[in-house]
C-alpha atoms as a PDB file:
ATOM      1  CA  UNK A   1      15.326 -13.376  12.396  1.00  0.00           C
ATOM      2  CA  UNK A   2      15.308 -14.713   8.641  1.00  0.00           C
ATOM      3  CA  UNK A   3      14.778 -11.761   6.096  1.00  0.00           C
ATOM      4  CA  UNK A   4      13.685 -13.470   2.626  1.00  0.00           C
ATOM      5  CA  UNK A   5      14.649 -11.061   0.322  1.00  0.00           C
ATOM      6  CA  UNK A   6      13.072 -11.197  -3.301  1.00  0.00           C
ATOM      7  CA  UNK A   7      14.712  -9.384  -6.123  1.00  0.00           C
ATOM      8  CA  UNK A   8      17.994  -9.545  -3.884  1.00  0.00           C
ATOM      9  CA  UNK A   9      20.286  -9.251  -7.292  1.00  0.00           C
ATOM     10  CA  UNK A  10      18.823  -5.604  -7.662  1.00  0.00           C
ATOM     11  CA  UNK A  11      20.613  -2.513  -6.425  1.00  0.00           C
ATOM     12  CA  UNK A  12      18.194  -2.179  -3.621  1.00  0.00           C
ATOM     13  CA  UNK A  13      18.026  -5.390  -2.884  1.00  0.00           C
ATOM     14  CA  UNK A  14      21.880  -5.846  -2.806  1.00  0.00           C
ATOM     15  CA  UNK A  15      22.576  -3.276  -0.650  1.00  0.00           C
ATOM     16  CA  UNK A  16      19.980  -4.793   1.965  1.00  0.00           C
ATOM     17  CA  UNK A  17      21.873  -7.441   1.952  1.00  0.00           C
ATOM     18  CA  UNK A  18      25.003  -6.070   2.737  1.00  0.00           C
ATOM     19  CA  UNK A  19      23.134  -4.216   5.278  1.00  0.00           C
ATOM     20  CA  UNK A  20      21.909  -6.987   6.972  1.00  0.00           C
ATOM     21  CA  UNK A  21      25.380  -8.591   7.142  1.00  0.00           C
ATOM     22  CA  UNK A  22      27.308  -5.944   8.479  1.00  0.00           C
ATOM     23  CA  UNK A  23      24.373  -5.048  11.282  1.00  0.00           C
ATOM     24  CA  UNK A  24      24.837  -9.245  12.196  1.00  0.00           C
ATOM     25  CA  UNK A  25      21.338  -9.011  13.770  1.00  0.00           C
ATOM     26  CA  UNK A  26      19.596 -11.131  11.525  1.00  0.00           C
ATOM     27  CA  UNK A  27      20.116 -13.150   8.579  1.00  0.00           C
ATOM     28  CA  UNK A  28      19.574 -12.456   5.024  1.00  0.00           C
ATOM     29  CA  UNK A  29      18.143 -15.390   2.460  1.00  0.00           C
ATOM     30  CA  UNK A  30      18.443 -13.813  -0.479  1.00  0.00           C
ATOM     31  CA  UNK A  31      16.210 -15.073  -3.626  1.00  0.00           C
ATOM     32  CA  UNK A  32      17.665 -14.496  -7.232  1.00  0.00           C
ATOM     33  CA  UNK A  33      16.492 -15.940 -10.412  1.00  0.00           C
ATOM     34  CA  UNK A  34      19.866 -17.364 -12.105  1.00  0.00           C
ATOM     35  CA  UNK A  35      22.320 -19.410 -10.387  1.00  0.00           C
ATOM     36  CA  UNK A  36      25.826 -17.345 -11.531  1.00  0.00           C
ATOM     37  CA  UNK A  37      24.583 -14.621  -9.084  1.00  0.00           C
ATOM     38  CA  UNK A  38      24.857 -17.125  -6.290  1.00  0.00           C
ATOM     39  CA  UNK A  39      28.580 -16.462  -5.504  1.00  0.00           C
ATOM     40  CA  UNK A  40      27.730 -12.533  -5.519  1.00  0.00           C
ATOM     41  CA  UNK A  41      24.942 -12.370  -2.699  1.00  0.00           C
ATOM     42  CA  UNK A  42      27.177 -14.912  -0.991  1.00  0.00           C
ATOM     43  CA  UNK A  43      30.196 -12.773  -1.080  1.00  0.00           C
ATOM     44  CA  UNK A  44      28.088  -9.797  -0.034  1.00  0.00           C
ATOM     45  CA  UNK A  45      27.004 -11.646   3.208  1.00  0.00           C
ATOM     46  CA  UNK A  46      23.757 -13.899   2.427  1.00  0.00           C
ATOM     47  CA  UNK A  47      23.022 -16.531   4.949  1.00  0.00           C
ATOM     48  CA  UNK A  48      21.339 -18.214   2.168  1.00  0.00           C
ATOM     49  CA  UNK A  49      20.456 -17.844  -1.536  1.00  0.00           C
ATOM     50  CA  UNK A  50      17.658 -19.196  -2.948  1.00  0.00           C
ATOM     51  CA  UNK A  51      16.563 -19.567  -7.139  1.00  0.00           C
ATOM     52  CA  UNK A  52      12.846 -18.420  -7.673  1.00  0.00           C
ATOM     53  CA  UNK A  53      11.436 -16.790 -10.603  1.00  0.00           C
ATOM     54  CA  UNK A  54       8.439 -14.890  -9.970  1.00  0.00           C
ATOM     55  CA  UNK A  55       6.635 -16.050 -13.294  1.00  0.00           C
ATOM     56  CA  UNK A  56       6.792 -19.351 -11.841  1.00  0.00           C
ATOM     57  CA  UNK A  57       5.852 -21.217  -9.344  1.00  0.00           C
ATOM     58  CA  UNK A  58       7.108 -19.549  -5.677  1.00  0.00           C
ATOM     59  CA  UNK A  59       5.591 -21.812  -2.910  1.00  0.00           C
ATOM     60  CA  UNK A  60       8.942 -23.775  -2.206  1.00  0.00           C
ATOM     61  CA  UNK A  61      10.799 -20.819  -2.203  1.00  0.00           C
ATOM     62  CA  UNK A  62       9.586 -18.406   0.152  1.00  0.00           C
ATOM     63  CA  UNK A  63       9.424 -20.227   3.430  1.00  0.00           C
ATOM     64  CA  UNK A  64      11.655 -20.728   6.664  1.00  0.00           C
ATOM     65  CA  UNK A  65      11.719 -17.138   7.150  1.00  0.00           C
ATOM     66  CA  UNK A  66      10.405 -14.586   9.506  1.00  0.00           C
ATOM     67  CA  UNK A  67       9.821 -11.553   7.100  1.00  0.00           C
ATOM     68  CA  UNK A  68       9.569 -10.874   3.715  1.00  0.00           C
ATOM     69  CA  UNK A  69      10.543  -7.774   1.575  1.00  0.00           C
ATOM     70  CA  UNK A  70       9.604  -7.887  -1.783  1.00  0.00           C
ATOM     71  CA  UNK A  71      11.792  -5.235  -3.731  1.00  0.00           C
ATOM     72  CA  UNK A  72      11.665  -7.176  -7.433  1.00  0.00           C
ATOM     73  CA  UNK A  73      11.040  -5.511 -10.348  1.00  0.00           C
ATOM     74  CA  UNK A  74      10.732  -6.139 -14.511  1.00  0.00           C
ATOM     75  CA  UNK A  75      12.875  -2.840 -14.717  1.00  0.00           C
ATOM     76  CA  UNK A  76      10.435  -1.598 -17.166  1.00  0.00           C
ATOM     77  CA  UNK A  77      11.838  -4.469 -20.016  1.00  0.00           C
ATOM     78  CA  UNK A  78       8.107  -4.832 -21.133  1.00  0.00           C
ATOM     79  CA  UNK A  79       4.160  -4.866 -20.509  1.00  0.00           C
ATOM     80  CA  UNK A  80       3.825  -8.355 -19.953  1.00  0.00           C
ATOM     81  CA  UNK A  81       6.817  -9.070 -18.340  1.00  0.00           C
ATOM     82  CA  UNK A  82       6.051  -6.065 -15.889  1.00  0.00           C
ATOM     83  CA  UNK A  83       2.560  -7.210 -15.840  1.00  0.00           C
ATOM     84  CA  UNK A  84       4.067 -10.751 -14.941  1.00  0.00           C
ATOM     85  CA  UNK A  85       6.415  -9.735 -12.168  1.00  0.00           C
ATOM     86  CA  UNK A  86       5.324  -6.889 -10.388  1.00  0.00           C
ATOM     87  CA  UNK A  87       1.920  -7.839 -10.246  1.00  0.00           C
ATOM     88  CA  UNK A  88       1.326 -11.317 -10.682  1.00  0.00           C
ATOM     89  CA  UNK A  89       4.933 -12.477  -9.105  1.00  0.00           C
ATOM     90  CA  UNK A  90       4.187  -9.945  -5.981  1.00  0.00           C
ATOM     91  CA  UNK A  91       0.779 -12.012  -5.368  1.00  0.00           C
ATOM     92  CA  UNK A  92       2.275 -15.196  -5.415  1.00  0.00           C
ATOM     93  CA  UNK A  93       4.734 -14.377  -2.982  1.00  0.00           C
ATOM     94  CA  UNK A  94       2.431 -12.729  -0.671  1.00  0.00           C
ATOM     95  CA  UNK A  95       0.400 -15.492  -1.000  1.00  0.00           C
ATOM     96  CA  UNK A  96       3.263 -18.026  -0.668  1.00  0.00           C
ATOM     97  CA  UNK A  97       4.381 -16.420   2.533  1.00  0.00           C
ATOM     98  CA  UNK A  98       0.783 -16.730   4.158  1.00  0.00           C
ATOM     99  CA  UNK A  99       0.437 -20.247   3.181  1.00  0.00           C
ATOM    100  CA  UNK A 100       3.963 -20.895   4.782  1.00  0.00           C
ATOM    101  CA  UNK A 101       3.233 -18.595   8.304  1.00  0.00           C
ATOM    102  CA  UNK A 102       5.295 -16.066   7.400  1.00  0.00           C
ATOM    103  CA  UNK A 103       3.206 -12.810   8.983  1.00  0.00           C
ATOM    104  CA  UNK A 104       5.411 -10.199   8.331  1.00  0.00           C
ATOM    105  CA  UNK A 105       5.478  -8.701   4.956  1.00  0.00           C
ATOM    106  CA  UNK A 106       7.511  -5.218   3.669  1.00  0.00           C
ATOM    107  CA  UNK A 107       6.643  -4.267   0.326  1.00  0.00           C
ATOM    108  CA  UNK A 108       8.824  -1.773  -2.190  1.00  0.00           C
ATOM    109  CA  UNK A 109       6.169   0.226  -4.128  1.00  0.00           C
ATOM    110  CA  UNK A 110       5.984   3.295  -5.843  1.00  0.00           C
ATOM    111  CA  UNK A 111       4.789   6.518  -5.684  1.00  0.00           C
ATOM    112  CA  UNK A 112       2.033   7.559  -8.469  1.00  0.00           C
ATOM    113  CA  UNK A 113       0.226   4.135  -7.239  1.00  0.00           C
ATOM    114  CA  UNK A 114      -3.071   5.881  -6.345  1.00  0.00           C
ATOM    115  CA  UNK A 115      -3.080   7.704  -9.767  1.00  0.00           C
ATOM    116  CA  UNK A 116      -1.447   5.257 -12.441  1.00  0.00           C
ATOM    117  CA  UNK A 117      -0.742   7.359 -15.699  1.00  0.00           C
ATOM    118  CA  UNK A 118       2.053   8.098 -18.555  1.00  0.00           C
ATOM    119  CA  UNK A 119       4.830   6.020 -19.553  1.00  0.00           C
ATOM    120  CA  UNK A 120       4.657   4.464 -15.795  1.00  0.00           C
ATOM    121  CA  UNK A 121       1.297   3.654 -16.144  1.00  0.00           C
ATOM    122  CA  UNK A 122       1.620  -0.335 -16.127  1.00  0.00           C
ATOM    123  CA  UNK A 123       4.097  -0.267 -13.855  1.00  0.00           C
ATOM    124  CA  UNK A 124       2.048   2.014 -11.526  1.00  0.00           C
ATOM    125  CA  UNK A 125      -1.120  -0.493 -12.103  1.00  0.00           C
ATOM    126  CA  UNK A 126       0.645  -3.504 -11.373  1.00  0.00           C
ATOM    127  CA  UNK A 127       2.092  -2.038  -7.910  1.00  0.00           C
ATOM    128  CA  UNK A 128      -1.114  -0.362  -7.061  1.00  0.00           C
ATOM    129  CA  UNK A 129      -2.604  -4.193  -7.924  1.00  0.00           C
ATOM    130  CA  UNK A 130      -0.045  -5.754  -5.520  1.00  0.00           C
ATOM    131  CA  UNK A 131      -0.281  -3.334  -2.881  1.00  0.00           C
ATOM    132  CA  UNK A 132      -4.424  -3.731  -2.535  1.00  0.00           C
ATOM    133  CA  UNK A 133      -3.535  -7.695  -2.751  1.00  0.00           C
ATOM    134  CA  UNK A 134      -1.330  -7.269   0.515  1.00  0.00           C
ATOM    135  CA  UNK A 135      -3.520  -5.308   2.494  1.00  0.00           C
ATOM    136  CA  UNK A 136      -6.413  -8.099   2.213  1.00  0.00           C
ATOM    137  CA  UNK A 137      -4.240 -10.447   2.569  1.00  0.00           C
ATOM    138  CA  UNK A 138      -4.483 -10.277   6.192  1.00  0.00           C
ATOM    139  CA  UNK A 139      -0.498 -10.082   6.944  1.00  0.00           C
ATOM    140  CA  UNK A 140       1.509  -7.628   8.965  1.00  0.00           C
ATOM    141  CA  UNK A 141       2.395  -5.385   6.001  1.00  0.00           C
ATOM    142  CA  UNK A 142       3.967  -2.000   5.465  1.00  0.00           C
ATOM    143  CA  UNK A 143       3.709  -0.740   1.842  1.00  0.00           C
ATOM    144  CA  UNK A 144       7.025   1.567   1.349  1.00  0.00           C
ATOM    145  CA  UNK A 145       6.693   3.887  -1.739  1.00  0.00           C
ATOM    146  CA  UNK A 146       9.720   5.732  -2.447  1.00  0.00           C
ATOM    147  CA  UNK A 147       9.202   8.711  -5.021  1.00  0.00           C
ATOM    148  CA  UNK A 148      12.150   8.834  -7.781  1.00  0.00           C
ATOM    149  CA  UNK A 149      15.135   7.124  -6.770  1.00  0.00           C
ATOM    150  CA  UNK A 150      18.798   7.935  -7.622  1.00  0.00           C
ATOM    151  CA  UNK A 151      22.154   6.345  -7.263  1.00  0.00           C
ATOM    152  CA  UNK A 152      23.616   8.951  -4.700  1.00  0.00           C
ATOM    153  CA  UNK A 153      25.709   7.611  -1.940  1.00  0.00           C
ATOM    154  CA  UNK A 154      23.228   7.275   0.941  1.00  0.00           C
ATOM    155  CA  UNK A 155      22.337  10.429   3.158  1.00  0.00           C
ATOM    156  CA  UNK A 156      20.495   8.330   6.180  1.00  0.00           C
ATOM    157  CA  UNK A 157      18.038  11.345   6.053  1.00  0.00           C
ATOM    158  CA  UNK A 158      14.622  11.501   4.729  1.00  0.00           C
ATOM    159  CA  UNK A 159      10.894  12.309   4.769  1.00  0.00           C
ATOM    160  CA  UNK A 160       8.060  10.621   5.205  1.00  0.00           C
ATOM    161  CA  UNK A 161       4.402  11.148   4.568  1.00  0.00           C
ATOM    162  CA  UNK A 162       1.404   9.390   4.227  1.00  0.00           C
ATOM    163  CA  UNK A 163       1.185  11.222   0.584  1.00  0.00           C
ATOM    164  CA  UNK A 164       3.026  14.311  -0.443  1.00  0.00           C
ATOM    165  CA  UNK A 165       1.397  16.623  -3.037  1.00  0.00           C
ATOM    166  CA  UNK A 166       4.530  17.096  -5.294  1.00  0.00           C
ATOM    167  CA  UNK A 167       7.849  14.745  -5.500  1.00  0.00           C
ATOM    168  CA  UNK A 168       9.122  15.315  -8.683  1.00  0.00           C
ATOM    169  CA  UNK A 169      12.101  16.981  -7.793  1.00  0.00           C
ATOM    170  CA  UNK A 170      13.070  15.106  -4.701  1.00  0.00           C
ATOM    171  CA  UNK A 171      14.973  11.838  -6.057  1.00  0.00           C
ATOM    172  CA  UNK A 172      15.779   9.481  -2.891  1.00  0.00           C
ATOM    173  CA  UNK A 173      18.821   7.219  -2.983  1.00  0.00           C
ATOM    174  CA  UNK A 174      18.209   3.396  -3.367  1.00  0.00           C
ATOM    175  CA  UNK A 175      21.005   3.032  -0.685  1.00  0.00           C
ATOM    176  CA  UNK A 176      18.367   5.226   2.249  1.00  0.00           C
ATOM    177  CA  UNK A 177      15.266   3.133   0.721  1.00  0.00           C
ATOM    178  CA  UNK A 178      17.488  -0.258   1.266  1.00  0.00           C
ATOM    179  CA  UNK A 179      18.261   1.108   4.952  1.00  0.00           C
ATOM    180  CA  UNK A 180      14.436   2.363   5.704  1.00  0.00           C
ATOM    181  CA  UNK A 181      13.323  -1.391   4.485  1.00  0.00           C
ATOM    182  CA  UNK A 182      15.981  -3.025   6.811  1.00  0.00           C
ATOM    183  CA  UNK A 183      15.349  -0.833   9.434  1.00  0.00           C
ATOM    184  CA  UNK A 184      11.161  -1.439   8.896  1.00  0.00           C
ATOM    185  CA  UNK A 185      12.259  -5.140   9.911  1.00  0.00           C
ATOM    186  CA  UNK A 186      12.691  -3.922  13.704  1.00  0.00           C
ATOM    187  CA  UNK A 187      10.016  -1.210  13.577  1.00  0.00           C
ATOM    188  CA  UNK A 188       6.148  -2.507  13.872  1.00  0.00           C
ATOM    189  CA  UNK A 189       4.055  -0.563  11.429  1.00  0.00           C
ATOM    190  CA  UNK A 190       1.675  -3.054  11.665  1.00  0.00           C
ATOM    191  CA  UNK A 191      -0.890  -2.488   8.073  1.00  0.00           C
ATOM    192  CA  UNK A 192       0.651   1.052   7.426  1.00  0.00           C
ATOM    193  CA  UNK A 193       1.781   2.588   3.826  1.00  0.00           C
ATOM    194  CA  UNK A 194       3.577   5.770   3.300  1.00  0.00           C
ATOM    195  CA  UNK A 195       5.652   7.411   0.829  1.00  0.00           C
ATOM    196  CA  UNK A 196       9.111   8.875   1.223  1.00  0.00           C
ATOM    197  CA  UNK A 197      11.090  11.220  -0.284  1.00  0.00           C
ATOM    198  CA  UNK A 198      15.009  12.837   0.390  1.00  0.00           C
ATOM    199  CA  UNK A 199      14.571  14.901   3.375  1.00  0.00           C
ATOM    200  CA  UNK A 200      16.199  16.406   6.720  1.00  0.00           C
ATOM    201  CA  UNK A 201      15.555  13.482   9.306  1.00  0.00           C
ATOM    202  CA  UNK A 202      17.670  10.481  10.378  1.00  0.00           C
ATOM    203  CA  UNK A 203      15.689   7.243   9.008  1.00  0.00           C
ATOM    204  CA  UNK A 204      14.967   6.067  12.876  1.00  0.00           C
ATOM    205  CA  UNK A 205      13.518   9.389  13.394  1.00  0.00           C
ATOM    206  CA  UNK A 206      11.656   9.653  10.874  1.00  0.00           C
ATOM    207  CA  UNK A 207      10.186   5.992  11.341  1.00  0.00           C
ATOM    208  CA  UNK A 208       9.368   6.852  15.021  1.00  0.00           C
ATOM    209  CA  UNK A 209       6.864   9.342  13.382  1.00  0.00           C
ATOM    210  CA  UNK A 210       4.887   6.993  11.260  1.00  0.00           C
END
């Protein structure tokens, strides 16, 4: 299958497509927004890589594909641009990849969604915003929403919940998120959200329970 893969220059999203690569499975189009990160997401294994910004227009972008994980982000550079991108740019491309019969969509969220407050709080809005946007949009969608993420080399163990009551303390490496969103590609959770957190059980295993 084609994996479009928005916000492919990010850690996450770099990793996934390295993933992708070395399973040989399927094929990864990645989609970055300047052209001198072209060579990179080549070199790390892209089938394809594709220029889209998300506070533009993204119909002729995401199409051609089978899936498509959104795992973008402002990184927190301002309101409006998080506003613009993590919001606004998720509902474009969920809307782009209805419009262009793509069915499958896997979305990187957050926890704290349900209950947007503190210095998160936009963030938090503009994912919760996104999220309720996929699941009327009618697509096959599973919402992912890792709690605090770290850099830690990947443990291919976690937990997942449909909502845990404390996370703080639990940071999950970006390198296990990229591998549960890979993995979700394969594994029908057909309009499903959870959260997940570090934990004690292989990723498979812990998606069999979901």
């Amino acid at each position: 299958m084609n994996i479009i893969i928005i916000g492919a220059n990010g850690t996450t999203g770099r990793k996934m497509v390295e993933l992708i690569a070395k399973q040989g499975q399927h094929q990864a189009i990645a989609v970055v927004r300047e052209e001198n990160q072209i060579n990179d997401l080549i070199a790390l294994g892209a089938s394809e890589v594709r220029i889209g910004d998300l506070t533009e227009d993204m119909s002729n972008v995401v199409k051609d594909a089978d899936v498509t994980i959104f795992a973008a982000g402002a990184g927190g550079a301002s309101d409006e641009l998080t506003r613009a991108v993590d919001k606004d740019g998720a509902i474009k491309v969920i809307d782009a990849s209805k419009a262009n019969g793509i069915e499958r969509f896997i979305m990187l969220s957050s926890v704290g969604t349900d209950n947007p407050r503190g210095e998160l709080k936009v963030y938090l809005e503009s994912k919760a915003a996104a999220d309720e946007h996929l699941r009327e949009s009618g697509l096959d969608y599973t919402i992912v929403r890792p709690g605090p993420l770290s850099d830690e080399d990947a443990s291919g163990t976690v937990e997942i919940k449909e909502h845990f009551e404390s996370y703080e303390d639990r940071k999950v490496p970006r390198a296990d998120v990229a591998t549960l969103l890979v993995t979700l590609v394969d594994h029908k959770t057909q309009s499903r959200q959870f959260e997940v957190l570090s934990g004690p059980f292989p990723i498979a295993e812990a998606l069999r329970n979901v």
